[in-house]
PDB file of N, CA and C in Angstrom:
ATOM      1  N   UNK A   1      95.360  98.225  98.613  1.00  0.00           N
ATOM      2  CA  UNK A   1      94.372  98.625  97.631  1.00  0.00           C
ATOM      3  C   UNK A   1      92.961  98.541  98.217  1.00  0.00           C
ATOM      4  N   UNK A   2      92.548  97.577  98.772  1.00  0.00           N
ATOM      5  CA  UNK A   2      91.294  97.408  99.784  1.00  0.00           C
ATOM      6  C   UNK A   2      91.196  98.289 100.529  1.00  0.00           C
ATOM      7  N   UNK A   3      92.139  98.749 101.296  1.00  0.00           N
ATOM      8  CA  UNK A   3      91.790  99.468 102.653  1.00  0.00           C
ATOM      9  C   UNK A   3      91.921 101.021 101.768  1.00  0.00           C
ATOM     10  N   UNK A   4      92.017 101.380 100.054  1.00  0.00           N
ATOM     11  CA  UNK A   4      91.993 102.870  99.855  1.00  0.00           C
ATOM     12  C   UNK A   4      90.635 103.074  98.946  1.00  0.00           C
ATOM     13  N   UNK A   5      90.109 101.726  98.809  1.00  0.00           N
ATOM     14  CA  UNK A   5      88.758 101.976  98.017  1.00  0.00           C
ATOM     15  C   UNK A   5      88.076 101.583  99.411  1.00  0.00           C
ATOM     16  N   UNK A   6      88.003 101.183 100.606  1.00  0.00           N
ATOM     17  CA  UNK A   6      86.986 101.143 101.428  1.00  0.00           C
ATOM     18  C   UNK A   6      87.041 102.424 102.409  1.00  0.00           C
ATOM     19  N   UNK A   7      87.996 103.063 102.106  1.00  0.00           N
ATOM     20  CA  UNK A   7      88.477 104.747 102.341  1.00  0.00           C
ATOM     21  C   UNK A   7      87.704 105.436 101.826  1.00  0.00           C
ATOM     22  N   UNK A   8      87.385 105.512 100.389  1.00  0.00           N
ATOM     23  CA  UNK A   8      87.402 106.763  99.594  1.00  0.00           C
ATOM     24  C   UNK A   8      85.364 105.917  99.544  1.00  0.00           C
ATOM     25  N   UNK A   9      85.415 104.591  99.721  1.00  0.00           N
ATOM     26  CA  UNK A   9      83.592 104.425  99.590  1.00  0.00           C
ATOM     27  C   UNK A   9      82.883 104.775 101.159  1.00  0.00           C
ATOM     28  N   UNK A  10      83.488 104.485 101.871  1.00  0.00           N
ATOM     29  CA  UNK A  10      83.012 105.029 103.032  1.00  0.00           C
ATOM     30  C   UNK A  10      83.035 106.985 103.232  1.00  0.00           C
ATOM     31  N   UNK A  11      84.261 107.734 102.564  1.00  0.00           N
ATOM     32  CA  UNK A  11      84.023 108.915 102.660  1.00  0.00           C
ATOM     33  C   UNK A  11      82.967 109.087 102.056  1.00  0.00           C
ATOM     34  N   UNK A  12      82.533 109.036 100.528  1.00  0.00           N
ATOM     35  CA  UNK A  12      81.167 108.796  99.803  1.00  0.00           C
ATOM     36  C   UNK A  12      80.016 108.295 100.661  1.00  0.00           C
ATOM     37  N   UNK A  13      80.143 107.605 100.981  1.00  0.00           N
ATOM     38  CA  UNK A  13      78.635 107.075 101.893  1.00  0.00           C
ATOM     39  C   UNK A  13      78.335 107.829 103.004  1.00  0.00           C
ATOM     40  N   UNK A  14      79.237 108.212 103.667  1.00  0.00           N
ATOM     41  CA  UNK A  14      79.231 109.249 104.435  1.00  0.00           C
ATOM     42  C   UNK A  14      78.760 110.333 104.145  1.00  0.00           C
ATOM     43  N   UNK A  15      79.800 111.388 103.271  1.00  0.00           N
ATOM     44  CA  UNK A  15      79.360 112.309 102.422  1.00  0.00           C
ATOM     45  C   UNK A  15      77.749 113.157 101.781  1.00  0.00           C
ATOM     46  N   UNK A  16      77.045 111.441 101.286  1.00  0.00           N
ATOM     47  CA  UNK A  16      76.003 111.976 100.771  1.00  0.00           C
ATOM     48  C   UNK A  16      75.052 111.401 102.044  1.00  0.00           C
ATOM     49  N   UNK A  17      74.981 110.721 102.555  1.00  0.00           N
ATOM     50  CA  UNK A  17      73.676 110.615 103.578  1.00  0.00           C
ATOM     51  C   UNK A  17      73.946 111.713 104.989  1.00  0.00           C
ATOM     52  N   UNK A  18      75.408 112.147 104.881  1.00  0.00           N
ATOM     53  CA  UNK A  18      75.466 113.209 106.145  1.00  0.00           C
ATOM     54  C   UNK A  18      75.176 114.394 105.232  1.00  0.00           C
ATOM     55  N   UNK A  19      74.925 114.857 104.067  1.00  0.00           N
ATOM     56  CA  UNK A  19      74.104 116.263 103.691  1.00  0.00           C
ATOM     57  C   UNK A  19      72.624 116.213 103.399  1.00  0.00           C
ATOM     58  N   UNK A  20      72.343 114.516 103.298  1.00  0.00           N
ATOM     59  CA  UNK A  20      70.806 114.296 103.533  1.00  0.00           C
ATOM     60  C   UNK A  20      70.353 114.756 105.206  1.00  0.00           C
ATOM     61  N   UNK A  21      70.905 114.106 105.696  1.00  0.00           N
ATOM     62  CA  UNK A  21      70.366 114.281 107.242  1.00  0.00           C
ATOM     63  C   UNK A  21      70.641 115.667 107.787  1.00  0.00           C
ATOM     64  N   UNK A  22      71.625 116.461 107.143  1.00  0.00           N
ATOM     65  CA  UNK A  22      70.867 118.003 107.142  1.00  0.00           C
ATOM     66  C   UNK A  22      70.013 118.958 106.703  1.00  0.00           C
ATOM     67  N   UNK A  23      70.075 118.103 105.732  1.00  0.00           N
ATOM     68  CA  UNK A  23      68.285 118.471 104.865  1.00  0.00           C
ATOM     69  C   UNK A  23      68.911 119.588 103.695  1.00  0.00           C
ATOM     70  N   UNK A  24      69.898 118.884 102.817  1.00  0.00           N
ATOM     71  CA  UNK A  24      70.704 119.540 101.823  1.00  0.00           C
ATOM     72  C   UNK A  24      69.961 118.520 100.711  1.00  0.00           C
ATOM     73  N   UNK A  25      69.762 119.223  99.704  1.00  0.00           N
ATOM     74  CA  UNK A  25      69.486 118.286  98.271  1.00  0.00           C
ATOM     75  C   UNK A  25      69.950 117.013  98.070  1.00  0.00           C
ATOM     76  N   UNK A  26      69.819 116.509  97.116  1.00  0.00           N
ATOM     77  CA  UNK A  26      70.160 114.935  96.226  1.00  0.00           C
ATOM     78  C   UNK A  26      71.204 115.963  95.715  1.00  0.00           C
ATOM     79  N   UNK A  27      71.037 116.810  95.052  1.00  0.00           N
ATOM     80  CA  UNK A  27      72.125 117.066  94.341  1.00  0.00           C
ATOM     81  C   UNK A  27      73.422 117.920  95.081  1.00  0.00           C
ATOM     82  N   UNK A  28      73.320 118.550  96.129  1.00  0.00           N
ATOM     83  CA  UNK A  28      74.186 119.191  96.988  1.00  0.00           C
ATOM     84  C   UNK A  28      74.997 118.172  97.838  1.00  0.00           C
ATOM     85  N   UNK A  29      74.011 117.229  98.026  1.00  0.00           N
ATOM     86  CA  UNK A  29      74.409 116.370  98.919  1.00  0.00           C
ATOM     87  C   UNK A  29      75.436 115.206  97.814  1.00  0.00           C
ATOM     88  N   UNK A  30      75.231 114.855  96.222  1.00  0.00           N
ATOM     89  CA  UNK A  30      76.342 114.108  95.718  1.00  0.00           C
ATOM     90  C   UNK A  30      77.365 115.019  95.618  1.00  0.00           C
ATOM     91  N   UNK A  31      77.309 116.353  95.638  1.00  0.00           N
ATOM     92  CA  UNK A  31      78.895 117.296  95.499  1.00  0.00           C
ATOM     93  C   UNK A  31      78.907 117.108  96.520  1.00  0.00           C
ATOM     94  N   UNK A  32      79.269 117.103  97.832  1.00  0.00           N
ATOM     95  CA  UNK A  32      79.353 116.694  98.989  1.00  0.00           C
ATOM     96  C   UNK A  32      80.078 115.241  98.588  1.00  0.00           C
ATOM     97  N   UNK A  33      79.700 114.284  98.800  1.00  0.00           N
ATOM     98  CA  UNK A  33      80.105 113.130  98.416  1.00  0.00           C
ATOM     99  C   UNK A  33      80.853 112.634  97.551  1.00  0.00           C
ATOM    100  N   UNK A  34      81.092 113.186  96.352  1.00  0.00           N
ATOM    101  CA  UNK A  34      82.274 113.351  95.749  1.00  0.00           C
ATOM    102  C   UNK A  34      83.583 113.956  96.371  1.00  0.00           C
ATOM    103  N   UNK A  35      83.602 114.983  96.925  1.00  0.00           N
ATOM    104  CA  UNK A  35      84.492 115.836  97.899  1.00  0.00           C
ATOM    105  C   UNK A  35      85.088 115.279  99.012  1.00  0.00           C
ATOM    106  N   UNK A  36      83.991 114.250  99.646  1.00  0.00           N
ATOM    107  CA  UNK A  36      84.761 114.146 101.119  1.00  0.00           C
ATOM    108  C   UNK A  36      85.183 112.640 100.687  1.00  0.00           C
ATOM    109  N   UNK A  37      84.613 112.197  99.372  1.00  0.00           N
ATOM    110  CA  UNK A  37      85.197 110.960  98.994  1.00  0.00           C
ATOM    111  C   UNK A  37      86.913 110.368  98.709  1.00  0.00           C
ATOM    112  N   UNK A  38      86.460 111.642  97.912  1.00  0.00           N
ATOM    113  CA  UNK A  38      87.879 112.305  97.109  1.00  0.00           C
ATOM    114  C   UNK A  38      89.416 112.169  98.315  1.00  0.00           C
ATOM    115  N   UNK A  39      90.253 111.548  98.490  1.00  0.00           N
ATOM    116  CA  UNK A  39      91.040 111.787  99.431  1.00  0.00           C
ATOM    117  C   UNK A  39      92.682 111.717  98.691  1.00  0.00           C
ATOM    118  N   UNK A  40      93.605 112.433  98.483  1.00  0.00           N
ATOM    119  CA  UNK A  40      94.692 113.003  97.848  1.00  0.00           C
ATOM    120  C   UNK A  40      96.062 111.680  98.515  1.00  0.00           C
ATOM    121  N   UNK A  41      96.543 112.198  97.403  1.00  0.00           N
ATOM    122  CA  UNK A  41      97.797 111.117  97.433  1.00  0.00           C
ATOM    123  C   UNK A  41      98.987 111.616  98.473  1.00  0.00           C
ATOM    124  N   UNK A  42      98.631 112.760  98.929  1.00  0.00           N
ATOM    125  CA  UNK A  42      99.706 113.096 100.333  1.00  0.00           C
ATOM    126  C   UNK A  42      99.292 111.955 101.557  1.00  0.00           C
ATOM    127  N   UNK A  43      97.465 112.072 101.278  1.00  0.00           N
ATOM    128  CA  UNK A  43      97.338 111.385 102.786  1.00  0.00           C
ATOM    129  C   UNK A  43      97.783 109.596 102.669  1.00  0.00           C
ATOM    130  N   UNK A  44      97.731 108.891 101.400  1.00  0.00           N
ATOM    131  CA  UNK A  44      98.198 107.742 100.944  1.00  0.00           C
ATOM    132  C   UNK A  44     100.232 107.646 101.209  1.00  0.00           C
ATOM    133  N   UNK A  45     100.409 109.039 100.792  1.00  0.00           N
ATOM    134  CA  UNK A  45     102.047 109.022 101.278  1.00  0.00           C
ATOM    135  C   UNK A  45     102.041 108.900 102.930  1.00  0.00           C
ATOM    136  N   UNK A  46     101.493 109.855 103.695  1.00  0.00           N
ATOM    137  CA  UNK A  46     101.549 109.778 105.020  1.00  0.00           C
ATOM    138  C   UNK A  46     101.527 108.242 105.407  1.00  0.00           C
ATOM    139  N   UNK A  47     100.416 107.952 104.943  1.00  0.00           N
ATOM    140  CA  UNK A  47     100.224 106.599 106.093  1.00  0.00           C
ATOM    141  C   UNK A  47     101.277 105.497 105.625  1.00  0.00           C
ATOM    142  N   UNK A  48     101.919 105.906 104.081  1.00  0.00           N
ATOM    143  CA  UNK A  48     103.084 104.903 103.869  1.00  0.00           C
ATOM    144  C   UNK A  48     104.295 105.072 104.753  1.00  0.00           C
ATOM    145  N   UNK A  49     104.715 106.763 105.095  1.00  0.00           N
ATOM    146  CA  UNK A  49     105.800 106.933 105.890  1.00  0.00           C
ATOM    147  C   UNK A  49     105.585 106.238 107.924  1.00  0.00           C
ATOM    148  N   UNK A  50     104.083 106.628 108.094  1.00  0.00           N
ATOM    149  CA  UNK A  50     104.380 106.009 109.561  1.00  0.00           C
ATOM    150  C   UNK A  50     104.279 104.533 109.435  1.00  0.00           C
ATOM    151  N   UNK A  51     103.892 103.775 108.430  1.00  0.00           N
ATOM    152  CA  UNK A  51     104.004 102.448 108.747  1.00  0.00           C
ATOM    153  C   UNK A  51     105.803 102.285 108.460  1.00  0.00           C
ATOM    154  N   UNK A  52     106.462 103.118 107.907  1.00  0.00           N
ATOM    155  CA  UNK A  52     107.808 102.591 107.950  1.00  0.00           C
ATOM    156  C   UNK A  52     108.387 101.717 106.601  1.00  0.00           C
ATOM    157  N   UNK A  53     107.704 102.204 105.777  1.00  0.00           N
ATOM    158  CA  UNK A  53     108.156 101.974 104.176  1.00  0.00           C
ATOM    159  C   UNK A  53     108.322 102.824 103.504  1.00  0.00           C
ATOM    160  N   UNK A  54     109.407 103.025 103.947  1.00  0.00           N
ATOM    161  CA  UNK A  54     110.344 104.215 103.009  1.00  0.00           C
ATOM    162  C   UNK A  54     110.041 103.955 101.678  1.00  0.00           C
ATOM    163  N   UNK A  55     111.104 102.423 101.551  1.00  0.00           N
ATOM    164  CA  UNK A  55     111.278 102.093 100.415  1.00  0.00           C
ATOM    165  C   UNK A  55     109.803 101.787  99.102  1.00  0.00           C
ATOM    166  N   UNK A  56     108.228 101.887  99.743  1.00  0.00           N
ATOM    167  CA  UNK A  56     107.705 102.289  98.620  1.00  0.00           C
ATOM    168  C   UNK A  56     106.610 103.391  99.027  1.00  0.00           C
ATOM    169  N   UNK A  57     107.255 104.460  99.244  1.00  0.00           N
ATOM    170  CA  UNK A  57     106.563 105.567  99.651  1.00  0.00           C
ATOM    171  C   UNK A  57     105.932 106.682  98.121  1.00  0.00           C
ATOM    172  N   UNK A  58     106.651 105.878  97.354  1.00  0.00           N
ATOM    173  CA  UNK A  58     106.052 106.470  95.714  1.00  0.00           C
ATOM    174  C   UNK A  58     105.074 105.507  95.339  1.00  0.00           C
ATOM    175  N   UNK A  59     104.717 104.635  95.369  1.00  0.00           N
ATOM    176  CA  UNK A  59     103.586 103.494  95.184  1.00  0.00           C
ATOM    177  C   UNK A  59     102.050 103.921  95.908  1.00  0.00           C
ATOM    178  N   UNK A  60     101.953 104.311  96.736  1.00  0.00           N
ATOM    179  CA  UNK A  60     100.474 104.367  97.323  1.00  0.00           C
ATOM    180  C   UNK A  60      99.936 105.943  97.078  1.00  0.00           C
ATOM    181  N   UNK A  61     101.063 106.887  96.336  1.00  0.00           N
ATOM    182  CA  UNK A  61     100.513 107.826  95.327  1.00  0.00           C
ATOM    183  C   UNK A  61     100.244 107.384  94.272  1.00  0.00           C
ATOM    184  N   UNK A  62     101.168 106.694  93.235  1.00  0.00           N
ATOM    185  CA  UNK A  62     100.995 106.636  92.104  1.00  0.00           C
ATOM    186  C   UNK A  62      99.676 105.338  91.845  1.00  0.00           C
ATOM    187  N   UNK A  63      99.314 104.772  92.467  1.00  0.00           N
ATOM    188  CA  UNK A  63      98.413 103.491  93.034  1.00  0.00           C
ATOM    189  C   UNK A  63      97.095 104.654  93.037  1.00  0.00           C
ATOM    190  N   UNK A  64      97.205 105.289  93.883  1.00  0.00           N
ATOM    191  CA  UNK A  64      95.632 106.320  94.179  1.00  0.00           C
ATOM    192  C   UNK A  64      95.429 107.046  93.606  1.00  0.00           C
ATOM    193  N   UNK A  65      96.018 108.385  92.946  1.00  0.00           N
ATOM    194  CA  UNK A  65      96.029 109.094  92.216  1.00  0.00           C
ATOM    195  C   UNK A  65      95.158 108.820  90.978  1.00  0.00           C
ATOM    196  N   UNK A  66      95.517 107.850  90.218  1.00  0.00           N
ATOM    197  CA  UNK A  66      94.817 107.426  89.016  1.00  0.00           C
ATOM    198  C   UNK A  66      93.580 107.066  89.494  1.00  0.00           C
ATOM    199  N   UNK A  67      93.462 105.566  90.157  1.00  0.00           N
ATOM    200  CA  UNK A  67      92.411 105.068  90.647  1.00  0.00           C
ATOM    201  C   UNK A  67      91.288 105.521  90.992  1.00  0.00           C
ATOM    202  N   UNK A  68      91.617 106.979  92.163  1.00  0.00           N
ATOM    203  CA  UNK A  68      90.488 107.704  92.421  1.00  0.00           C
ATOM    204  C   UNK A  68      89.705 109.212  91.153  1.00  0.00           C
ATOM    205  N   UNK A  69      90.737 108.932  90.418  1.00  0.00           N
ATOM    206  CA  UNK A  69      90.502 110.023  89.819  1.00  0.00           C
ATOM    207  C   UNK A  69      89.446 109.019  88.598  1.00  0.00           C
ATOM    208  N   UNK A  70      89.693 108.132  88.123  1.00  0.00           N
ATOM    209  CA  UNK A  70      89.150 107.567  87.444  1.00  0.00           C
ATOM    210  C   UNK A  70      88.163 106.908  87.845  1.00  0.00           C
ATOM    211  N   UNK A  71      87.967 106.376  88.834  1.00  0.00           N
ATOM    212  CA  UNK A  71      86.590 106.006  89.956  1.00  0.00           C
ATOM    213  C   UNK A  71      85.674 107.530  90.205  1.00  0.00           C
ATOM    214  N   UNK A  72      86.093 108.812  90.208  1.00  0.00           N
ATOM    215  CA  UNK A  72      85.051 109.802  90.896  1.00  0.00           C
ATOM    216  C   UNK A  72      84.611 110.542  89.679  1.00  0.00           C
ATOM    217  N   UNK A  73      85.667 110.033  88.415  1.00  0.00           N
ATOM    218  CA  UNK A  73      85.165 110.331  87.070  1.00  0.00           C
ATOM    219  C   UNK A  73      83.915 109.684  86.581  1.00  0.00           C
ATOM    220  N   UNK A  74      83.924 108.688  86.618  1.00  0.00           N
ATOM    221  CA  UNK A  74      82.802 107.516  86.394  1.00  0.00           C
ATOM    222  C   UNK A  74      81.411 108.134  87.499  1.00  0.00           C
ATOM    223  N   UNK A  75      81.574 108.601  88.466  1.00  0.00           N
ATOM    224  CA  UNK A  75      80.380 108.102  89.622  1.00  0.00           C
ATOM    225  C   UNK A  75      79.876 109.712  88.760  1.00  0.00           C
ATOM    226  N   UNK A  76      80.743 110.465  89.194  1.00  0.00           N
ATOM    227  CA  UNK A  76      80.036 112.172  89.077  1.00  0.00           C
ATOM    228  C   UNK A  76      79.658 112.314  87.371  1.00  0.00           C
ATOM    229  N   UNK A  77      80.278 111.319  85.873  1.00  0.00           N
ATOM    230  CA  UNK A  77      79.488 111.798  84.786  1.00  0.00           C
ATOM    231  C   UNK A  77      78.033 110.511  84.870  1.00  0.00           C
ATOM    232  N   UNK A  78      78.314 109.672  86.014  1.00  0.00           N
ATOM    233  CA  UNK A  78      76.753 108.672  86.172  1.00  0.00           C
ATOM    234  C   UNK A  78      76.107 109.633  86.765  1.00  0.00           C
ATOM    235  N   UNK A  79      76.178 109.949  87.709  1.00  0.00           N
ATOM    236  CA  UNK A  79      75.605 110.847  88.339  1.00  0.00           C
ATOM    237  C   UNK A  79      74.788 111.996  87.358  1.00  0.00           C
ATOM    238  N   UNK A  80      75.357 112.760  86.505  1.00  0.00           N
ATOM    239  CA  UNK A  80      75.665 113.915  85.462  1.00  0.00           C
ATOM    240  C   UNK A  80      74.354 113.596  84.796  1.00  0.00           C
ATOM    241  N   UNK A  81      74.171 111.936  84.341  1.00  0.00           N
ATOM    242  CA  UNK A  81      73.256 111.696  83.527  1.00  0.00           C
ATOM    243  C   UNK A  81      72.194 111.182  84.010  1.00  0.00           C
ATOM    244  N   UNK A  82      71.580 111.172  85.341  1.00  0.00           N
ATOM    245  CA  UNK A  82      70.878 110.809  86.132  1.00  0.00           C
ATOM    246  C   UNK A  82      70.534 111.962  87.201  1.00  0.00           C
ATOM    247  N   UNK A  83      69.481 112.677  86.781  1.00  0.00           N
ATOM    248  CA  UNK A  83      69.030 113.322  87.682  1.00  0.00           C
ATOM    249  C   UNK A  83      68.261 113.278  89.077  1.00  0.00           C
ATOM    250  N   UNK A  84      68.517 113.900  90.319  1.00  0.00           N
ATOM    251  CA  UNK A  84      67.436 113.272  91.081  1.00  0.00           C
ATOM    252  C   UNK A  84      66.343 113.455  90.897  1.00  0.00           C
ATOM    253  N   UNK A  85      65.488 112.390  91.282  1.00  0.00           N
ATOM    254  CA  UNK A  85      64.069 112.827  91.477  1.00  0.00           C
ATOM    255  C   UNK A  85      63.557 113.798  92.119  1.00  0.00           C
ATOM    256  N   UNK A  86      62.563 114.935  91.312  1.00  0.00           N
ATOM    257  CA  UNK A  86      61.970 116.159  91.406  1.00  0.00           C
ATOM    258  C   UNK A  86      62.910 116.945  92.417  1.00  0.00           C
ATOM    259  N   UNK A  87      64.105 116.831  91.038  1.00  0.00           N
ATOM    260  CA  UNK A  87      65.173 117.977  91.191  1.00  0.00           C
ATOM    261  C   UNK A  87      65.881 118.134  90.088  1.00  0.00           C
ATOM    262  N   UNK A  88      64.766 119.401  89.261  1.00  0.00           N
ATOM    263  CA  UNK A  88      66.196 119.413  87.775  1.00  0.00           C
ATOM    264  C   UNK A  88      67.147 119.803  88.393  1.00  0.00           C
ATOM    265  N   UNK A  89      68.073 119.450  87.255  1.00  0.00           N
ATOM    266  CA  UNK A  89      69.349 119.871  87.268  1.00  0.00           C
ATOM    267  C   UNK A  89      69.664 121.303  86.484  1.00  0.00           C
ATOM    268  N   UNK A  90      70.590 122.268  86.853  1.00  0.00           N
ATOM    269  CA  UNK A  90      70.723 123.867  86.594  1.00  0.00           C
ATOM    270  C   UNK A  90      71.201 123.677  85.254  1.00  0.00           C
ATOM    271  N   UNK A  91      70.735 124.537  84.321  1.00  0.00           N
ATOM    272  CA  UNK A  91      71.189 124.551  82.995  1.00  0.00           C
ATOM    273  C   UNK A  91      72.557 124.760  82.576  1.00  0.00           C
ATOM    274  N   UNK A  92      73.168 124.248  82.129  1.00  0.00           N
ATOM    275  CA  UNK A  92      74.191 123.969  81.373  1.00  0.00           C
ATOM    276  C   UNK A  92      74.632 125.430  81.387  1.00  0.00           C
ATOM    277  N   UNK A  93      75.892 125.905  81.884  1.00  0.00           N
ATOM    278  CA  UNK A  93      76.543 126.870  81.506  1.00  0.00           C
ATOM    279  C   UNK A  93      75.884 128.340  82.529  1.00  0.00           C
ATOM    280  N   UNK A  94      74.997 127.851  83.270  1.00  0.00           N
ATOM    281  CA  UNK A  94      74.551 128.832  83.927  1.00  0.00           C
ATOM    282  C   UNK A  94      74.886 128.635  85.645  1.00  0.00           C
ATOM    283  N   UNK A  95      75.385 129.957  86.344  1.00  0.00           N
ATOM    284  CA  UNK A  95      76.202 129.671  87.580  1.00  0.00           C
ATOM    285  C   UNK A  95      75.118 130.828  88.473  1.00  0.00           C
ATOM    286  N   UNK A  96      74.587 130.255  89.759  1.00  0.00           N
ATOM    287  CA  UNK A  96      73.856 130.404  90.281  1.00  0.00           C
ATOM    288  C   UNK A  96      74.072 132.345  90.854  1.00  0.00           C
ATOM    289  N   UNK A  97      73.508 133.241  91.320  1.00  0.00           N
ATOM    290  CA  UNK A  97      74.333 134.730  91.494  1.00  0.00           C
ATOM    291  C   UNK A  97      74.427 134.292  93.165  1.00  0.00           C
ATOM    292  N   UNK A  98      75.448 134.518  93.813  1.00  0.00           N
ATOM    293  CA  UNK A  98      75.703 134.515  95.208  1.00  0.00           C
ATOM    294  C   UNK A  98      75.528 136.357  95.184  1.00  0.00           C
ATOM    295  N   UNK A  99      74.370 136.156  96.831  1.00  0.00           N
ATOM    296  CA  UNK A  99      74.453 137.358  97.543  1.00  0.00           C
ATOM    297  C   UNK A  99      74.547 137.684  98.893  1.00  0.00           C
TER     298      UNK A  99
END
C-alpha cells in the first residue's frame, strides 16, 4: 500500500512541476499531474505477477483501483475549487475550438 501511494504521489509531483518547467500553466500543468499520477490496475497486476504471487494477483487491483480513483477524485474537485493565481478558469461548459 506504501509503495502504490508513493507511486501515484511521486507521478503527481512529477507531473505538475515537469509542465511548470516547460512553461505550461498552473492549470495545464495539474491535468498533467493528475494523468501521469493516475497509474491503472494492470500495472499493480504486473508487478504482482513478477514478484511471484500468483496466489494474490486480484488484490493489488482491487486495493488500487478504488484508492486511486477516490484519491484523484478528491485532489482534481480541490483543485476544481481553487483556482490558480491570475489564471481564470474556462467557463463551465465551454470547450476551447482546436485549429
Amino acid at each position: 500500500m506504501a509503495a502504490m501511494f508513493l507511486h501515484m504521489t511521486v507521478g503527481v509531483l512529477l507531473g505538475y512541476w515537469g509542465g511548470r518547467l516547460f512553461g505550461l500553466s498552473r492549470l495545464n500543468s495539474r491535468t498533467i499531474a493528475i494523468e501521469v499520477g493516475m497509474q491503472n490496475g494492470g500495472l499493480a497486476l504486473g508487478i504482482a505477477a513478477q514478484m511471484g504471487r500468483i496466489a494474490t494477483l486480484g488484490l493489488a487491483p482491487a486495493v488500487n483501483g478504488p484508492s486511486m480513483n477516490t484519491t484523484f477524485s478528491l485532489l482534481a474537485t480541490w483543485w476544481g475549487r481553487h483556482a490558480p493565481e491570475n489564471e481564470p478558469l474556462p467557463a463551465p461548459g465551454l470547450v476551447p475550438e482546436v485549429s
